[in-house]
N, C-alpha and C. Protein backbone atom coordinates (compact mmCIF):
# COMPACT_ATOMS: atom_id res chain seq x y z
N UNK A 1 -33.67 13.97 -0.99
CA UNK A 1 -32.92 13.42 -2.11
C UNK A 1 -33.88 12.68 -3.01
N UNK A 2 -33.73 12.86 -4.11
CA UNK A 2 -34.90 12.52 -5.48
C UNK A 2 -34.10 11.64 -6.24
N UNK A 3 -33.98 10.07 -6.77
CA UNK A 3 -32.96 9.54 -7.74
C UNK A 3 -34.06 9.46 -8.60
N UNK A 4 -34.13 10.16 -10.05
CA UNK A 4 -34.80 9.95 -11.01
C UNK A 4 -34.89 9.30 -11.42
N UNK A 5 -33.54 8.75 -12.00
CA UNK A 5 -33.24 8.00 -13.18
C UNK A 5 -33.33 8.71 -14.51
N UNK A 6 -33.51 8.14 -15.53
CA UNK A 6 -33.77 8.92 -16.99
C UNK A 6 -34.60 9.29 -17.02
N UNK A 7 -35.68 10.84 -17.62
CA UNK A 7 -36.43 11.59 -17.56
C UNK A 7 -36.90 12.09 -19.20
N UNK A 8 -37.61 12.15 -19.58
CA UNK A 8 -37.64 13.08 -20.82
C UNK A 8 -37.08 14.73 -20.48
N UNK A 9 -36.75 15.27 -21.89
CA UNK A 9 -36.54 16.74 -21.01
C UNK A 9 -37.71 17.62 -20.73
N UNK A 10 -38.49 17.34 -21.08
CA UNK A 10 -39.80 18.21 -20.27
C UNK A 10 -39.85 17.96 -18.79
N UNK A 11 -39.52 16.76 -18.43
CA UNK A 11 -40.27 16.70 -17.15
C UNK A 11 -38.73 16.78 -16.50
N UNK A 12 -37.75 16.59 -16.97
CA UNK A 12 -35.97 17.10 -16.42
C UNK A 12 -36.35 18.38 -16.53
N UNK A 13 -36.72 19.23 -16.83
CA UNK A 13 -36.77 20.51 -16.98
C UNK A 13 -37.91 21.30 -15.74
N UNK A 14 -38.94 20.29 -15.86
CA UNK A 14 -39.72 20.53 -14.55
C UNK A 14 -39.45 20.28 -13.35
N UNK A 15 -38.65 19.08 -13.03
CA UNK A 15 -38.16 18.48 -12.05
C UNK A 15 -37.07 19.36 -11.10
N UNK A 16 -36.02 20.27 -12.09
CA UNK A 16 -35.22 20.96 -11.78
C UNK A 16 -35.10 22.26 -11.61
N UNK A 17 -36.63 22.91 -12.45
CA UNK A 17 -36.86 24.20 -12.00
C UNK A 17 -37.92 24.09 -10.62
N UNK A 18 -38.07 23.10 -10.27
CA UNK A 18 -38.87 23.15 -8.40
C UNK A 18 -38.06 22.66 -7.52
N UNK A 19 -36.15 22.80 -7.81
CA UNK A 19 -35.54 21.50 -7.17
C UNK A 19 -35.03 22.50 -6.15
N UNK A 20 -34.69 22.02 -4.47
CA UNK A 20 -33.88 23.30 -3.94
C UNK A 20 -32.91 23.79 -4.16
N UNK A 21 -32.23 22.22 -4.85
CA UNK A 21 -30.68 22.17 -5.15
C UNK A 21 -30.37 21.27 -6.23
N UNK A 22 -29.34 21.19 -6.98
CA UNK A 22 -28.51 19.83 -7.47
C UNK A 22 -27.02 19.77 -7.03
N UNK A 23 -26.94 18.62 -6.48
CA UNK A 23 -25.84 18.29 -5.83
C UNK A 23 -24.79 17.29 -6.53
N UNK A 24 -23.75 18.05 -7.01
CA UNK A 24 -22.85 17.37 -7.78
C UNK A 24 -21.44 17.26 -7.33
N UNK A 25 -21.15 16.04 -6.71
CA UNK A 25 -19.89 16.00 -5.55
C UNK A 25 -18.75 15.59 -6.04
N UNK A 26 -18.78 14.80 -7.04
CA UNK A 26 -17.83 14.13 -7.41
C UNK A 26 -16.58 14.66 -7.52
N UNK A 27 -15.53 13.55 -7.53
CA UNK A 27 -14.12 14.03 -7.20
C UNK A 27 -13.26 14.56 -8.54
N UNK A 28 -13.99 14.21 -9.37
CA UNK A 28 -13.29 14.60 -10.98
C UNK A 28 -14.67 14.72 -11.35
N UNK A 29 -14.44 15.55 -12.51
CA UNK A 29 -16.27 15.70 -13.57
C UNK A 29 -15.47 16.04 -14.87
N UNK A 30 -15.93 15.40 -15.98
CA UNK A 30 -15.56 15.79 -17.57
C UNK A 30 -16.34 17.04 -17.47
N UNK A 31 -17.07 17.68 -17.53
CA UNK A 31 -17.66 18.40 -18.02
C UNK A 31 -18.75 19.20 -16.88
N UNK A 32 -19.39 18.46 -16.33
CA UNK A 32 -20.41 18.69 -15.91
C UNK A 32 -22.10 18.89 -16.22
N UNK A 33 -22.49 18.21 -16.89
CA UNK A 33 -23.89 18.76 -18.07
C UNK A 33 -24.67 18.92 -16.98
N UNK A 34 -24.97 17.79 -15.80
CA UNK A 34 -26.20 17.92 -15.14
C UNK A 34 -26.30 19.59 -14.79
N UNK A 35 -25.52 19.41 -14.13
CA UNK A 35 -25.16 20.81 -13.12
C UNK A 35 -25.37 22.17 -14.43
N UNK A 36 -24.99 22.12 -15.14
CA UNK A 36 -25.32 22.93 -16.53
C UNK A 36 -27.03 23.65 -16.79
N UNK A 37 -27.45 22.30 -16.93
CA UNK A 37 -28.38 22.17 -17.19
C UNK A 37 -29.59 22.68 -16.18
N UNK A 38 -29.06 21.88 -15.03
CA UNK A 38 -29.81 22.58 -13.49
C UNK A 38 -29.89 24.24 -13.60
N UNK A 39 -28.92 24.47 -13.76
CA UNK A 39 -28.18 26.49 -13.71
C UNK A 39 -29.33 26.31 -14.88
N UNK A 40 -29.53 26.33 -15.86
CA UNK A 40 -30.38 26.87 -16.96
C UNK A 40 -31.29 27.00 -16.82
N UNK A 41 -32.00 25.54 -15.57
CA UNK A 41 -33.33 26.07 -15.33
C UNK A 41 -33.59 26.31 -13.89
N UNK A 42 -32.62 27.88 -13.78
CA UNK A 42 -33.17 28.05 -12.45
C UNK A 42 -32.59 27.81 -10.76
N UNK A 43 -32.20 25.95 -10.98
CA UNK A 43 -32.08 25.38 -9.68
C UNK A 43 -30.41 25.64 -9.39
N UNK A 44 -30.17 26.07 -7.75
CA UNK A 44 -29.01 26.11 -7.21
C UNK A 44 -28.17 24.95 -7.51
N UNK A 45 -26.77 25.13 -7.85
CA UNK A 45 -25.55 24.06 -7.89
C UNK A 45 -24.90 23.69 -6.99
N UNK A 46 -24.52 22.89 -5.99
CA UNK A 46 -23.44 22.15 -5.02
C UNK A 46 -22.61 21.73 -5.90
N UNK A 47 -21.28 22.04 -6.04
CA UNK A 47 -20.24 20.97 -6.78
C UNK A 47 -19.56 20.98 -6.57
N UNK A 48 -18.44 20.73 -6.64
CA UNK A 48 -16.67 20.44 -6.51
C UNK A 48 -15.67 21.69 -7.03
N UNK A 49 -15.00 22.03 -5.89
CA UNK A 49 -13.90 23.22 -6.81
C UNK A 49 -12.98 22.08 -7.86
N UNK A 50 -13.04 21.01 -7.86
CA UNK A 50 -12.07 20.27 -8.45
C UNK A 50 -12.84 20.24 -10.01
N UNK A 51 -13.91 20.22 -10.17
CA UNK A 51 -14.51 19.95 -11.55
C UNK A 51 -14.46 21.60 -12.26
N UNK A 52 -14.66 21.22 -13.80
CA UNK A 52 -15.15 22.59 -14.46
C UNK A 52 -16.00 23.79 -13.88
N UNK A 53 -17.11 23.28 -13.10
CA UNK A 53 -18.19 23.95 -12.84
C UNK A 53 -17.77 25.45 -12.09
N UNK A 54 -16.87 25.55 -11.19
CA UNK A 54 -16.75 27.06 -10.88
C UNK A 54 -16.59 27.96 -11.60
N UNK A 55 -15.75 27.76 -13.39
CA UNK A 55 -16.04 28.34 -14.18
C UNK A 55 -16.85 28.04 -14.86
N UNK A 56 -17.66 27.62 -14.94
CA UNK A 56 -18.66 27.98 -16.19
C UNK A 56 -19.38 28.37 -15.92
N UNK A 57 -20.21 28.03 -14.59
CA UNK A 57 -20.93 28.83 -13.70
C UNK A 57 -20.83 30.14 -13.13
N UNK A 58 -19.59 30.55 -12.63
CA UNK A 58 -18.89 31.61 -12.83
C UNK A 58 -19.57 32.06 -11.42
N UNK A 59 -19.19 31.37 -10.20
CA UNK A 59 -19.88 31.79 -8.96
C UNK A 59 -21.33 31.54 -8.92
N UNK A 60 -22.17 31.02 -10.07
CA UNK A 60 -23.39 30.47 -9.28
C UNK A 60 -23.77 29.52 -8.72
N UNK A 61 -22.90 29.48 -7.25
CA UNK A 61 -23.63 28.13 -7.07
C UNK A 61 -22.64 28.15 -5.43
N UNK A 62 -22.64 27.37 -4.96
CA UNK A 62 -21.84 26.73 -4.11
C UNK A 62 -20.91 25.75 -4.74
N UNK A 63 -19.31 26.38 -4.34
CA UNK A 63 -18.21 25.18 -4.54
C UNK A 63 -17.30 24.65 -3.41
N UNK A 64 -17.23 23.14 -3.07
CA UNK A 64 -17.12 22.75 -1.77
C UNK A 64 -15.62 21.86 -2.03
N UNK A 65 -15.20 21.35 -1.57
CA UNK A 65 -13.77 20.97 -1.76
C UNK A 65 -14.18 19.22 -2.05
N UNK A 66 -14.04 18.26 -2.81
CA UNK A 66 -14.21 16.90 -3.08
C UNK A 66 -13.71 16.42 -1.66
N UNK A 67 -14.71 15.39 -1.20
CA UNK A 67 -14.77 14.78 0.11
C UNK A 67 -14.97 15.56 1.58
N UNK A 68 -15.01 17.27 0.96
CA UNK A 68 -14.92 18.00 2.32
C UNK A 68 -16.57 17.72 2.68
N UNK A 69 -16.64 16.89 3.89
CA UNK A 69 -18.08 16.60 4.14
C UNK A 69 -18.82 17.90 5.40
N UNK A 70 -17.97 18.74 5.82
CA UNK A 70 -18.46 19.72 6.58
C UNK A 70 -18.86 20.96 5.49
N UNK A 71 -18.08 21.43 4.41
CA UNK A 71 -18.16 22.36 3.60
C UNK A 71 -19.89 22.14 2.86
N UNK A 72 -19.56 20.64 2.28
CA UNK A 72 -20.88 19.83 1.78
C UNK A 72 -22.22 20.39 2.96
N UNK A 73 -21.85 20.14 3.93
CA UNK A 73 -23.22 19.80 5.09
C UNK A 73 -23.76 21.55 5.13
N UNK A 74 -22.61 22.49 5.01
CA UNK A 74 -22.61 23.73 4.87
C UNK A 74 -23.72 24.02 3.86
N UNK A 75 -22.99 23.98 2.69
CA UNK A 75 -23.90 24.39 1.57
C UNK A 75 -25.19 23.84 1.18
N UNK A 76 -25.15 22.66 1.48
CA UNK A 76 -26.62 22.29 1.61
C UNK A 76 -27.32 22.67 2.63
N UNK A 77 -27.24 23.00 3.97
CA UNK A 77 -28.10 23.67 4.87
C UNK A 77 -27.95 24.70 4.34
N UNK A 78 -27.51 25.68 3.66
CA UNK A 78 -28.02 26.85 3.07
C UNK A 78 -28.62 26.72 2.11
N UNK A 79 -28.56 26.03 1.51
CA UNK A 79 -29.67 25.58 0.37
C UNK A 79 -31.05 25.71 0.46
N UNK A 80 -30.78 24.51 1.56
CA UNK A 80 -32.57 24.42 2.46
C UNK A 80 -33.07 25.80 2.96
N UNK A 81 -32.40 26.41 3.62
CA UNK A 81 -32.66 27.72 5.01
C UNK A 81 -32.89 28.69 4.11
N UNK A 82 -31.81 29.32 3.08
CA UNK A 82 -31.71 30.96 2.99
C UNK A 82 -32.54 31.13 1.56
N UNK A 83 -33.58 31.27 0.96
CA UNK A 83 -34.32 31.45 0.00
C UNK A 83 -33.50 32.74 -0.37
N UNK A 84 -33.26 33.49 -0.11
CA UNK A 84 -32.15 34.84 -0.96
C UNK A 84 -31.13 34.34 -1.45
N UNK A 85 -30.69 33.11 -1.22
CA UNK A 85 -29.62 32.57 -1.90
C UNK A 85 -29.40 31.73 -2.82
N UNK A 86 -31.08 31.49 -2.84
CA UNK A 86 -31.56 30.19 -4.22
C UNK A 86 -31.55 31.31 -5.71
């Protein structure tokens, strides 16, 4: 786990095309940009069936149920393990 903080976008852009994952759990999301943004460059999505992201993403990514912490533990060990799936 990496907490950045604020980044310029060059180095947000570098940061996230070497990332295994971005993990976006939350129980509601307006929008989703991180996770957006991650998909653009590259890096796998974890997020919530409850937020936007299953559509916009449109199946790229892993979508886990808000608070489901086994589904979560799921998709992130595939994250790590299956390189065919990054």
């Amino acid at each position: 786990v990496h907490w950045a903080g604020y980044l310029p976008d060059d180095e947000l852009r570098s940061l996230l095309s070497g990332s295994t994952a971005l993990v976006l759990i939350s129980e509601s999301e307006g929008f989703g940009l991180p996770a957006v943004e991650a998909a653009a460059c590259g890096c796998p999505v974890i997020a919530t069936v409850e937020s936007p992201l299953p559509h916009l993403l449109r199946g790229g990514g892993w979508f886990v149920g808000a608070g489901d912490v086994e589904s979560t533990r799921s998709a992130m060990q595939e994250a790590l393990t299956d390189e065919a799936l990054r």
